[in-house]
PDB file of N, CA and C in Angstrom:
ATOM      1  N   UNK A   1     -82.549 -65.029 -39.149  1.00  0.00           N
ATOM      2  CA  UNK A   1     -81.583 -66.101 -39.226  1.00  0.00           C
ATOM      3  C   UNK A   1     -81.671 -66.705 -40.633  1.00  0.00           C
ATOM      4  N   UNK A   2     -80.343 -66.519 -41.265  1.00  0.00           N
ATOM      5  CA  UNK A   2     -80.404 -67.415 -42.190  1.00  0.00           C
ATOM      6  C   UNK A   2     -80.729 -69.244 -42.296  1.00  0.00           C
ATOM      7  N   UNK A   3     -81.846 -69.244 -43.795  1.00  0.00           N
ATOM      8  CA  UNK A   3     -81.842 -71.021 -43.879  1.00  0.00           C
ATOM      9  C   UNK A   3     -80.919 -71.726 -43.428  1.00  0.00           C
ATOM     10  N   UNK A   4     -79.823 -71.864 -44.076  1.00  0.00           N
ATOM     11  CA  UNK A   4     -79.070 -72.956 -43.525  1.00  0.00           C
ATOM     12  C   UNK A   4     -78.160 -72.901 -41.966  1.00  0.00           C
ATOM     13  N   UNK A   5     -78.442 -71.384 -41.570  1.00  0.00           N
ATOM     14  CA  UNK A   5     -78.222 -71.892 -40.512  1.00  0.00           C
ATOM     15  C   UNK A   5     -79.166 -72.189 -39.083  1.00  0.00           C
ATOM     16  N   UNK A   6     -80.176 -71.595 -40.162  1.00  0.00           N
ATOM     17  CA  UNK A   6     -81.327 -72.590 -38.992  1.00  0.00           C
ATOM     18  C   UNK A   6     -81.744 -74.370 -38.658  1.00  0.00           C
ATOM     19  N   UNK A   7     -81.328 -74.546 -40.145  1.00  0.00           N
ATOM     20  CA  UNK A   7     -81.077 -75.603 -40.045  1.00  0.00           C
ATOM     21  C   UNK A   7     -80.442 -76.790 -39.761  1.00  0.00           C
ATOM     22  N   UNK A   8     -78.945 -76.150 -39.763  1.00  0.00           N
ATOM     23  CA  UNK A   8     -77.759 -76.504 -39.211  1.00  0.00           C
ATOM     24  C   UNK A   8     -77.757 -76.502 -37.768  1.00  0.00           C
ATOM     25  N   UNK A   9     -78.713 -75.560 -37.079  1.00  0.00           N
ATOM     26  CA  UNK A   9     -78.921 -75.248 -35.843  1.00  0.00           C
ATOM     27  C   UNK A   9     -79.697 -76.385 -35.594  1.00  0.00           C
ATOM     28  N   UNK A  10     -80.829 -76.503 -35.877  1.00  0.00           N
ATOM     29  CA  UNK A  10     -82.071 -77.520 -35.421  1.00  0.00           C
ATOM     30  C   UNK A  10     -81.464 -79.271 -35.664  1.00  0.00           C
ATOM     31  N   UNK A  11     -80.189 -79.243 -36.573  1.00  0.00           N
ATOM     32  CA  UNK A  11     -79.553 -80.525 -36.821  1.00  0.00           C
ATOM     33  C   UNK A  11     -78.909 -81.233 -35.461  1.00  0.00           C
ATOM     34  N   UNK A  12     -78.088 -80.217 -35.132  1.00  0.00           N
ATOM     35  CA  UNK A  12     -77.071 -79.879 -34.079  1.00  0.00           C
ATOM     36  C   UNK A  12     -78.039 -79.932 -32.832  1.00  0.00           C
ATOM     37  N   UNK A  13     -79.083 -79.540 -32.490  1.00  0.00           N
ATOM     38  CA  UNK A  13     -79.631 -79.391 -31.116  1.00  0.00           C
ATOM     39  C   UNK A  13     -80.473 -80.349 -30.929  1.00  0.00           C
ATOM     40  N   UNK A  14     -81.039 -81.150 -32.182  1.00  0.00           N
ATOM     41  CA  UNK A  14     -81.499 -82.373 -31.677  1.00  0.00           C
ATOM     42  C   UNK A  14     -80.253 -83.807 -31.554  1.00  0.00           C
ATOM     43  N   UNK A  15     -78.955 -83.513 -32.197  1.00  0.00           N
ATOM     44  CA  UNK A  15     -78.461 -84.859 -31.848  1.00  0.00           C
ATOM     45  C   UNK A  15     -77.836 -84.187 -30.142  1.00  0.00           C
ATOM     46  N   UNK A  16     -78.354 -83.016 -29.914  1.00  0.00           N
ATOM     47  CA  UNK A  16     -77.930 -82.561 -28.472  1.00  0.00           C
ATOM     48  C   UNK A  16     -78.908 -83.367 -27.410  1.00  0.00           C
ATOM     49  N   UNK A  17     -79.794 -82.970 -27.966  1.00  0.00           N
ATOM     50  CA  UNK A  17     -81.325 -83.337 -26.767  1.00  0.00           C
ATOM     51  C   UNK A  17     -81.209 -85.393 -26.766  1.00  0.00           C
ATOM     52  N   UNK A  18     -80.554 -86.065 -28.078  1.00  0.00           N
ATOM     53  CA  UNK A  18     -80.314 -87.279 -28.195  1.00  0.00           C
ATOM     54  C   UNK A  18     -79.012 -87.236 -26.792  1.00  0.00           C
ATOM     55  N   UNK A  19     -78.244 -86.846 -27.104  1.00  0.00           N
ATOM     56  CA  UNK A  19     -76.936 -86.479 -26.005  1.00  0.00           C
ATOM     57  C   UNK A  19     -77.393 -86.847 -24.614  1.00  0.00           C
ATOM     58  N   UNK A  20     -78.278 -85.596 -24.499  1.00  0.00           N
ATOM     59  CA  UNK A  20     -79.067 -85.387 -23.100  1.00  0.00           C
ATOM     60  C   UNK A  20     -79.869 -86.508 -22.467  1.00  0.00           C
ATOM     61  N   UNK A  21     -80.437 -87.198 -23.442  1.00  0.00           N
ATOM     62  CA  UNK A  21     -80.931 -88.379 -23.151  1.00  0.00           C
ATOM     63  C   UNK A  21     -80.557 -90.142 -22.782  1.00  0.00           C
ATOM     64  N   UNK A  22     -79.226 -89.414 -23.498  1.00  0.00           N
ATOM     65  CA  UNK A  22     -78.352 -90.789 -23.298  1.00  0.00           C
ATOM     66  C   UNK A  22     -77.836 -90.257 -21.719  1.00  0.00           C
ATOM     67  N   UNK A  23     -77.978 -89.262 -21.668  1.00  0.00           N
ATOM     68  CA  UNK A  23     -76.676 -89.310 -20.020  1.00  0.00           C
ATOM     69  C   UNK A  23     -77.850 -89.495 -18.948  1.00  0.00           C
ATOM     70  N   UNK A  24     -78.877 -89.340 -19.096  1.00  0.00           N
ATOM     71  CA  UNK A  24     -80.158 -89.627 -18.309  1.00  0.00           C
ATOM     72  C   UNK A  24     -79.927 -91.119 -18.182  1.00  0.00           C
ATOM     73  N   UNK A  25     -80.095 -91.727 -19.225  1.00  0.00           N
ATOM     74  CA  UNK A  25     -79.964 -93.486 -19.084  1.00  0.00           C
ATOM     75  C   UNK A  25     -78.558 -94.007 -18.261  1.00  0.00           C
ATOM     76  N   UNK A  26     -77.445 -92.924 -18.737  1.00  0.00           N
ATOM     77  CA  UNK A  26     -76.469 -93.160 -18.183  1.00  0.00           C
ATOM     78  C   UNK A  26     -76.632 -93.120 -16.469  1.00  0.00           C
ATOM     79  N   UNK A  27     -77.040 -92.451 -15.987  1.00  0.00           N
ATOM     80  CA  UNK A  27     -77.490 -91.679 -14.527  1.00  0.00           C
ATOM     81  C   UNK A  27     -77.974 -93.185 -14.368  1.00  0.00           C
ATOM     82  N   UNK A  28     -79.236 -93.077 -14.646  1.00  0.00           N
ATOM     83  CA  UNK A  28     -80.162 -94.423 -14.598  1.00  0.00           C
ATOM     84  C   UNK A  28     -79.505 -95.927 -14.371  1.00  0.00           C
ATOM     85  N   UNK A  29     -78.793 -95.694 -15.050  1.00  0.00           N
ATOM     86  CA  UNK A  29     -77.871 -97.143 -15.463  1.00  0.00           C
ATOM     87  C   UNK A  29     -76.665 -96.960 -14.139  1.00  0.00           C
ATOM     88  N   UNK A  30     -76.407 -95.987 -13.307  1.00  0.00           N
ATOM     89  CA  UNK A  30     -75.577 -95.834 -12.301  1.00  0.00           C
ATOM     90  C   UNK A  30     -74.060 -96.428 -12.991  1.00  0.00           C
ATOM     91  N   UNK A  31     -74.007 -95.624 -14.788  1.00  0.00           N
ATOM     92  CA  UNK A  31     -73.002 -96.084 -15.246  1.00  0.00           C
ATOM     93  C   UNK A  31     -71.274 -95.238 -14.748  1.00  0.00           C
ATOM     94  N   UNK A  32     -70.581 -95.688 -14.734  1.00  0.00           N
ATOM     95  CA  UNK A  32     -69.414 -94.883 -13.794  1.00  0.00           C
ATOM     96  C   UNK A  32     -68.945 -93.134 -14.000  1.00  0.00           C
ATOM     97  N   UNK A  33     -68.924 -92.703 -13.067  1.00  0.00           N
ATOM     98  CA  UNK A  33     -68.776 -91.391 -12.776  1.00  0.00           C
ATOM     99  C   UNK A  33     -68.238 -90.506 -13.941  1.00  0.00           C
ATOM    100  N   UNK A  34     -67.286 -90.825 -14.319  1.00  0.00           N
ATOM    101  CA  UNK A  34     -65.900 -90.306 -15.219  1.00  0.00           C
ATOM    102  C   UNK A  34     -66.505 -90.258 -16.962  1.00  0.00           C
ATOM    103  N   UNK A  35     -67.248 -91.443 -16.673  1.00  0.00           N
ATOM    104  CA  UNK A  35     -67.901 -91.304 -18.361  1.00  0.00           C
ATOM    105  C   UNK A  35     -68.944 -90.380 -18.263  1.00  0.00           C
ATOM    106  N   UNK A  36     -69.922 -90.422 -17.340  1.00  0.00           N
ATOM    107  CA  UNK A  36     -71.062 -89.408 -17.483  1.00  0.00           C
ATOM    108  C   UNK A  36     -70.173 -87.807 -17.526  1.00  0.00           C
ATOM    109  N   UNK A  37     -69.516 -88.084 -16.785  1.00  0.00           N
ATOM    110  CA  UNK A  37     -68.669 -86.273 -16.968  1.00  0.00           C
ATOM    111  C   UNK A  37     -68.039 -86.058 -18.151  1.00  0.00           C
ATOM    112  N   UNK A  38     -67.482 -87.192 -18.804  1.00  0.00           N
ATOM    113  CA  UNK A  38     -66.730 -86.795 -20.314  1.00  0.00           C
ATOM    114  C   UNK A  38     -68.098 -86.666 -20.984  1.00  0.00           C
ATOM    115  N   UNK A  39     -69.303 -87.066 -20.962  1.00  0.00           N
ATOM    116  CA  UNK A  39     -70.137 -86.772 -21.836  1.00  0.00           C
ATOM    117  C   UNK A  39     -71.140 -85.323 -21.677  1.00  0.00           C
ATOM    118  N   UNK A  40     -70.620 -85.142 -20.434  1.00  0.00           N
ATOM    119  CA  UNK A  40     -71.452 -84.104 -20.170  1.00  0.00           C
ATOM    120  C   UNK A  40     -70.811 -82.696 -20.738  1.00  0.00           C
ATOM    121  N   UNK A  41     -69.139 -82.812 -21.009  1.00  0.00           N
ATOM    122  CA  UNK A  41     -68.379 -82.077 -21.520  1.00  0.00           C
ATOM    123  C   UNK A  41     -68.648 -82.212 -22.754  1.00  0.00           C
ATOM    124  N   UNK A  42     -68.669 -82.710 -23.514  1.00  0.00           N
ATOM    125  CA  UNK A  42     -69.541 -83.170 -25.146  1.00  0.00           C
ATOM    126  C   UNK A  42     -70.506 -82.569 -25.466  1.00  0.00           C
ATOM    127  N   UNK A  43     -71.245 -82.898 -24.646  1.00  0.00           N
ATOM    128  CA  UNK A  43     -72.847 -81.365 -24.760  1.00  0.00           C
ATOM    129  C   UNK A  43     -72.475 -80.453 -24.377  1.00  0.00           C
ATOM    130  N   UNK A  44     -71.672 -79.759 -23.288  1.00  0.00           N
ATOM    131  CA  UNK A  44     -71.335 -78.574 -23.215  1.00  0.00           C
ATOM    132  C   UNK A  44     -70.825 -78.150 -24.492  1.00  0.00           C
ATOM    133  N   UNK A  45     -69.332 -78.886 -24.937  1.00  0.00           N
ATOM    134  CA  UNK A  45     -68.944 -78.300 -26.417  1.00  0.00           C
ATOM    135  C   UNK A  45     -69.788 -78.060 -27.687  1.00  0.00           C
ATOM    136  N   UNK A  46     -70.680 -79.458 -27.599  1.00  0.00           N
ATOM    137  CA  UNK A  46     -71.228 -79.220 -28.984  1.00  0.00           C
ATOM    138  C   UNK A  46     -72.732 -77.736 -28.533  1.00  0.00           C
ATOM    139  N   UNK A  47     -72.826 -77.427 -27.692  1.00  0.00           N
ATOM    140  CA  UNK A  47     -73.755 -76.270 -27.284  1.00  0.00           C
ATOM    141  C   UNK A  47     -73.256 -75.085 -27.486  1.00  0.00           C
ATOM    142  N   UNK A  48     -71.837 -74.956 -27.182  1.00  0.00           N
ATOM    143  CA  UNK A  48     -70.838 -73.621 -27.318  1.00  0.00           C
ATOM    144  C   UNK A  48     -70.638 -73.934 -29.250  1.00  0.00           C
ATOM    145  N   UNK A  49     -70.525 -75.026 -29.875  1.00  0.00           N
ATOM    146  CA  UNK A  49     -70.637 -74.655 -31.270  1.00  0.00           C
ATOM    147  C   UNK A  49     -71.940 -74.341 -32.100  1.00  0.00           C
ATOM    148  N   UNK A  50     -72.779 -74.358 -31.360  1.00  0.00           N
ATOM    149  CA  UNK A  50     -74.424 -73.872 -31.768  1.00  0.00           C
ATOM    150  C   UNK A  50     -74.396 -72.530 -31.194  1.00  0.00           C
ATOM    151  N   UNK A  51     -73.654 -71.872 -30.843  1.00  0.00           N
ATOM    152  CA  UNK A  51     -73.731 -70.957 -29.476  1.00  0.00           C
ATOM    153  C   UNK A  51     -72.984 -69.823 -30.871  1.00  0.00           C
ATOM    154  N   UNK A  52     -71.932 -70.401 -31.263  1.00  0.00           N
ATOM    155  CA  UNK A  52     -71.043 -70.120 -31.510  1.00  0.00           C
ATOM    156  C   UNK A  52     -71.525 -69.421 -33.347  1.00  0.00           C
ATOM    157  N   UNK A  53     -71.931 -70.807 -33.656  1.00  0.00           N
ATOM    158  CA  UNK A  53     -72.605 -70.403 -35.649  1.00  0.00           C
ATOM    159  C   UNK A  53     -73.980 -69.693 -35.016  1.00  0.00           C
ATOM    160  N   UNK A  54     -74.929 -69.299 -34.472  1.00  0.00           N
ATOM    161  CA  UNK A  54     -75.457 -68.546 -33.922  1.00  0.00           C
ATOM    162  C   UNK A  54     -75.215 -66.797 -33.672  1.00  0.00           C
ATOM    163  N   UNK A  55     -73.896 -67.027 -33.016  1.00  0.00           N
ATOM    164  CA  UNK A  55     -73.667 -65.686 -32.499  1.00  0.00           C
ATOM    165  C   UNK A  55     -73.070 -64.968 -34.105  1.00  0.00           C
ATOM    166  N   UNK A  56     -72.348 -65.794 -35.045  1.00  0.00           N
ATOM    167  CA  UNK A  56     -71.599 -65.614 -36.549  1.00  0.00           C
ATOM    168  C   UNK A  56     -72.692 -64.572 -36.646  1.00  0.00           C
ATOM    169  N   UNK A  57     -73.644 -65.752 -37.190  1.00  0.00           N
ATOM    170  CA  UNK A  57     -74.995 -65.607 -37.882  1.00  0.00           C
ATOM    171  C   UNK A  57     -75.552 -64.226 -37.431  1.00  0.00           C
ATOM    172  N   UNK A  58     -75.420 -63.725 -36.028  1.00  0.00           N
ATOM    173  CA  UNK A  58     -76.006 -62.047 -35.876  1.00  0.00           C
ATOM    174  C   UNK A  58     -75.222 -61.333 -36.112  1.00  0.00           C
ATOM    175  N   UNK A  59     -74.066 -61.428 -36.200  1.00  0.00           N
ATOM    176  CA  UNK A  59     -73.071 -60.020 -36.658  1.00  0.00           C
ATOM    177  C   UNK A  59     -72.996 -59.965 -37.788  1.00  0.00           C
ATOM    178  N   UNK A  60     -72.911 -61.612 -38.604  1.00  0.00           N
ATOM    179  CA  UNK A  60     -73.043 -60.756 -40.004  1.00  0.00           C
ATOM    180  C   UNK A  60     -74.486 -60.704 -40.830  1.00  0.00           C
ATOM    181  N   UNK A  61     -75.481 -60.425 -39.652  1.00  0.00           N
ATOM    182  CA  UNK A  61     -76.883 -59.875 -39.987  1.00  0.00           C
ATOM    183  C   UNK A  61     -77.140 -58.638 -39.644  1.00  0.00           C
ATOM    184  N   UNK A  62     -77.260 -59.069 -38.260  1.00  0.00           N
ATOM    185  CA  UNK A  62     -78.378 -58.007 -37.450  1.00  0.00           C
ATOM    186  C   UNK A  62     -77.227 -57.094 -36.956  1.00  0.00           C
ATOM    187  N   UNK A  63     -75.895 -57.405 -36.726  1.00  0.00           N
ATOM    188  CA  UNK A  63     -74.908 -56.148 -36.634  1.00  0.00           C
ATOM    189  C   UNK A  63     -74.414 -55.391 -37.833  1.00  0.00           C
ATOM    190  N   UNK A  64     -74.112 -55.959 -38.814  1.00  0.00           N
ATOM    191  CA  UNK A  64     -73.616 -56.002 -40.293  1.00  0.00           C
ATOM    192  C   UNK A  64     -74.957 -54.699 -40.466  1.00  0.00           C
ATOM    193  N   UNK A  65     -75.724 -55.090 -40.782  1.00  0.00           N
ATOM    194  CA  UNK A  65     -76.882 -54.101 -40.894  1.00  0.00           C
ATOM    195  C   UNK A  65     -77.296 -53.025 -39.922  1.00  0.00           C
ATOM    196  N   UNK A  66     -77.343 -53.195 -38.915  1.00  0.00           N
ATOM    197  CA  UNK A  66     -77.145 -51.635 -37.826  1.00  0.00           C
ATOM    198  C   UNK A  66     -75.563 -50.827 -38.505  1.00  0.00           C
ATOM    199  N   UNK A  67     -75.176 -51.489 -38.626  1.00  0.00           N
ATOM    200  CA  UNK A  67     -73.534 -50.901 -39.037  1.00  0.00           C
ATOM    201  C   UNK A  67     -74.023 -50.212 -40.562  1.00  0.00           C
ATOM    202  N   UNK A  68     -74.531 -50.215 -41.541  1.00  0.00           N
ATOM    203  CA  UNK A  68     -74.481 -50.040 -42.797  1.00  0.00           C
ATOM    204  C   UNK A  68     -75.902 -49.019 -42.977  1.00  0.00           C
ATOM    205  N   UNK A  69     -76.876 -49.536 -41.739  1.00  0.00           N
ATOM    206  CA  UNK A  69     -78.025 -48.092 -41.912  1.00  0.00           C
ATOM    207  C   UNK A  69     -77.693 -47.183 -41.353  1.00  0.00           C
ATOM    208  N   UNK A  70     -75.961 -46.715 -40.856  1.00  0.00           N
ATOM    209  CA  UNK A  70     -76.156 -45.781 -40.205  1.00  0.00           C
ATOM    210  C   UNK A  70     -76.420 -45.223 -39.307  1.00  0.00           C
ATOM    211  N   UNK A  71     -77.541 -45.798 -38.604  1.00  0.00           N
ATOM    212  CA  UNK A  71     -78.160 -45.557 -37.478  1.00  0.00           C
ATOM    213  C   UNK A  71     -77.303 -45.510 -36.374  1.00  0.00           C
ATOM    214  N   UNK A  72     -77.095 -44.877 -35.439  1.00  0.00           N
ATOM    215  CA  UNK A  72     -76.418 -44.562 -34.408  1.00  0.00           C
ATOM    216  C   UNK A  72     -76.632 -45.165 -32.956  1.00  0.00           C
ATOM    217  N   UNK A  73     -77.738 -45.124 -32.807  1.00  0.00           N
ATOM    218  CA  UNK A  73     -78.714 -45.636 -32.221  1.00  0.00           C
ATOM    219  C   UNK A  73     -78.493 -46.945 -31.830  1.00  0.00           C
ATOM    220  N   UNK A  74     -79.129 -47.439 -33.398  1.00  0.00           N
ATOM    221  CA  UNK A  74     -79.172 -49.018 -33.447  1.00  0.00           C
ATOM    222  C   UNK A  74     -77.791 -49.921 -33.513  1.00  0.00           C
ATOM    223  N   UNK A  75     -76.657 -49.073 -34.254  1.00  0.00           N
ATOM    224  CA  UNK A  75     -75.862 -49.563 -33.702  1.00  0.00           C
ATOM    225  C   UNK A  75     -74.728 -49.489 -32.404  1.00  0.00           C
ATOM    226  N   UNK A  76     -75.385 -48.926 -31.385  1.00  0.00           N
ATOM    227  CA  UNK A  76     -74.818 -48.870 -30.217  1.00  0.00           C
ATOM    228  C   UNK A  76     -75.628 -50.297 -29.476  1.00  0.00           C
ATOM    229  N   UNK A  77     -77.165 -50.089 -29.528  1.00  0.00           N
ATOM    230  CA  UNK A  77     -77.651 -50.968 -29.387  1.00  0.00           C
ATOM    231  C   UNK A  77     -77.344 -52.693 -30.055  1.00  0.00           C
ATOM    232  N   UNK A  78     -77.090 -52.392 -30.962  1.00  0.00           N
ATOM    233  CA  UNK A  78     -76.782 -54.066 -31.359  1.00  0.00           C
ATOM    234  C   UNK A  78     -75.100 -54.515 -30.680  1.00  0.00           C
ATOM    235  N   UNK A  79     -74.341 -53.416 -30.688  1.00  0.00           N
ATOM    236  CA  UNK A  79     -72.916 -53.578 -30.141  1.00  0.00           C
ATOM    237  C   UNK A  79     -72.838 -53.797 -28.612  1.00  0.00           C
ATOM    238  N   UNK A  80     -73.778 -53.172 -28.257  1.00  0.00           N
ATOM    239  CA  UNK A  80     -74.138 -53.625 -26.225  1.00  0.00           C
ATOM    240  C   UNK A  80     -74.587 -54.993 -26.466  1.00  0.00           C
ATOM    241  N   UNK A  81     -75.888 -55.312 -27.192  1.00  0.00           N
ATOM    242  CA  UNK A  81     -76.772 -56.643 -26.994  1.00  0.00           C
ATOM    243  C   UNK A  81     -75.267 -58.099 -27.366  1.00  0.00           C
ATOM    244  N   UNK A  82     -74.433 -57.548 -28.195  1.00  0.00           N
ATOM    245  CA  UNK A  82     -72.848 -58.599 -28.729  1.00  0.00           C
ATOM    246  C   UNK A  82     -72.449 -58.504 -27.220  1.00  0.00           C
ATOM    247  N   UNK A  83     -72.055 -57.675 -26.588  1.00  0.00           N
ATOM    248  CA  UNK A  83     -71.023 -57.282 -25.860  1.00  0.00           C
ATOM    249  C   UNK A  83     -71.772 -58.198 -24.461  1.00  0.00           C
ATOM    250  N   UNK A  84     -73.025 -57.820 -24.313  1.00  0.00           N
ATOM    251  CA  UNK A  84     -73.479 -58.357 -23.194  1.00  0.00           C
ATOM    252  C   UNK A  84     -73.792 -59.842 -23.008  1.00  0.00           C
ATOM    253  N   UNK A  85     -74.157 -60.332 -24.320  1.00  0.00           N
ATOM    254  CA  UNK A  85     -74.127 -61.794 -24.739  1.00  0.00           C
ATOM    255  C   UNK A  85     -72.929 -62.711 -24.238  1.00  0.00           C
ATOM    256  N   UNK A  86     -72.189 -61.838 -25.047  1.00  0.00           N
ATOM    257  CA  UNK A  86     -70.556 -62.638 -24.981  1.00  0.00           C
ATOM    258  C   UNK A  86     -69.930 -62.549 -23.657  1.00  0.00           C
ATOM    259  N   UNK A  87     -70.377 -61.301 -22.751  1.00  0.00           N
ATOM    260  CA  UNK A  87     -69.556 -61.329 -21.733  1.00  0.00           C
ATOM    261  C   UNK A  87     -70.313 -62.252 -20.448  1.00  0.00           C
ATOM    262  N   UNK A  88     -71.764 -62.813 -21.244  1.00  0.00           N
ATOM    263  CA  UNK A  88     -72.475 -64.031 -20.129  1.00  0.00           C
ATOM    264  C   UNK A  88     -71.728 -65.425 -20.413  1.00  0.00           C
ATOM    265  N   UNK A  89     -71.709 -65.500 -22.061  1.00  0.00           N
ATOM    266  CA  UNK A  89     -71.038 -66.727 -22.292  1.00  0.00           C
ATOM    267  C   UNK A  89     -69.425 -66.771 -21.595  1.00  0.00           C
ATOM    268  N   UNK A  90     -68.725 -66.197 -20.963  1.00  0.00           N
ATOM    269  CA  UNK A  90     -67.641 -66.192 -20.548  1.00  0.00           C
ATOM    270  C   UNK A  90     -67.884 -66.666 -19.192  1.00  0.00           C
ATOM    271  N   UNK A  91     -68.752 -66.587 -18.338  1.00  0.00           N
ATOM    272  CA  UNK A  91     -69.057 -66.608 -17.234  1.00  0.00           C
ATOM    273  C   UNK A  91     -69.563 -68.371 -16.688  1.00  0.00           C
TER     274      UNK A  91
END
């Protein structure tokens, strides 16, 4: 994984786990129904955009490179490990 987007990653997943913590208080606080669900949609999104510069980040690595060594192999293998990823995130 590239620097900045590890970092960009670790930026993003702690104002997530901040997220997560506020809807706990929210719960706690027996604050009304409709807001805890719009926020819970908020962490879902901002998770699918970590999900998302993540998944970038392996194709134009770890696929980009099975693709360019040639390898036959490896890139069947890296094109299943995309394929199988993406077709969980759909689910």
């Amino acid at each position: 994984m590239r620097k900045d987007i590890k970092t960009s990653c670790q930026k993003r997943l702690s104002r997530i786990e901040g997220q997560v913590r506020g809807l706990s208080r929210m719960v706690e606080e027996d604050r009304y129904c409709i807001d805890i669900v719009t926020q819970i949609s908020a962490v879902r999104a901002a998770l699918r955009r970590v999900e998302e510069e993540l998944l970038k980040d392996h194709v134009a690595h770890c696929v980009e490179y099975a693709i360019a060594s040639g390898d036959k192999a490896d890139q069947r293998k890296k094109i299943a490990e995309l394929m199988e990823v993406v077709g969980r995130a759909e689910r």
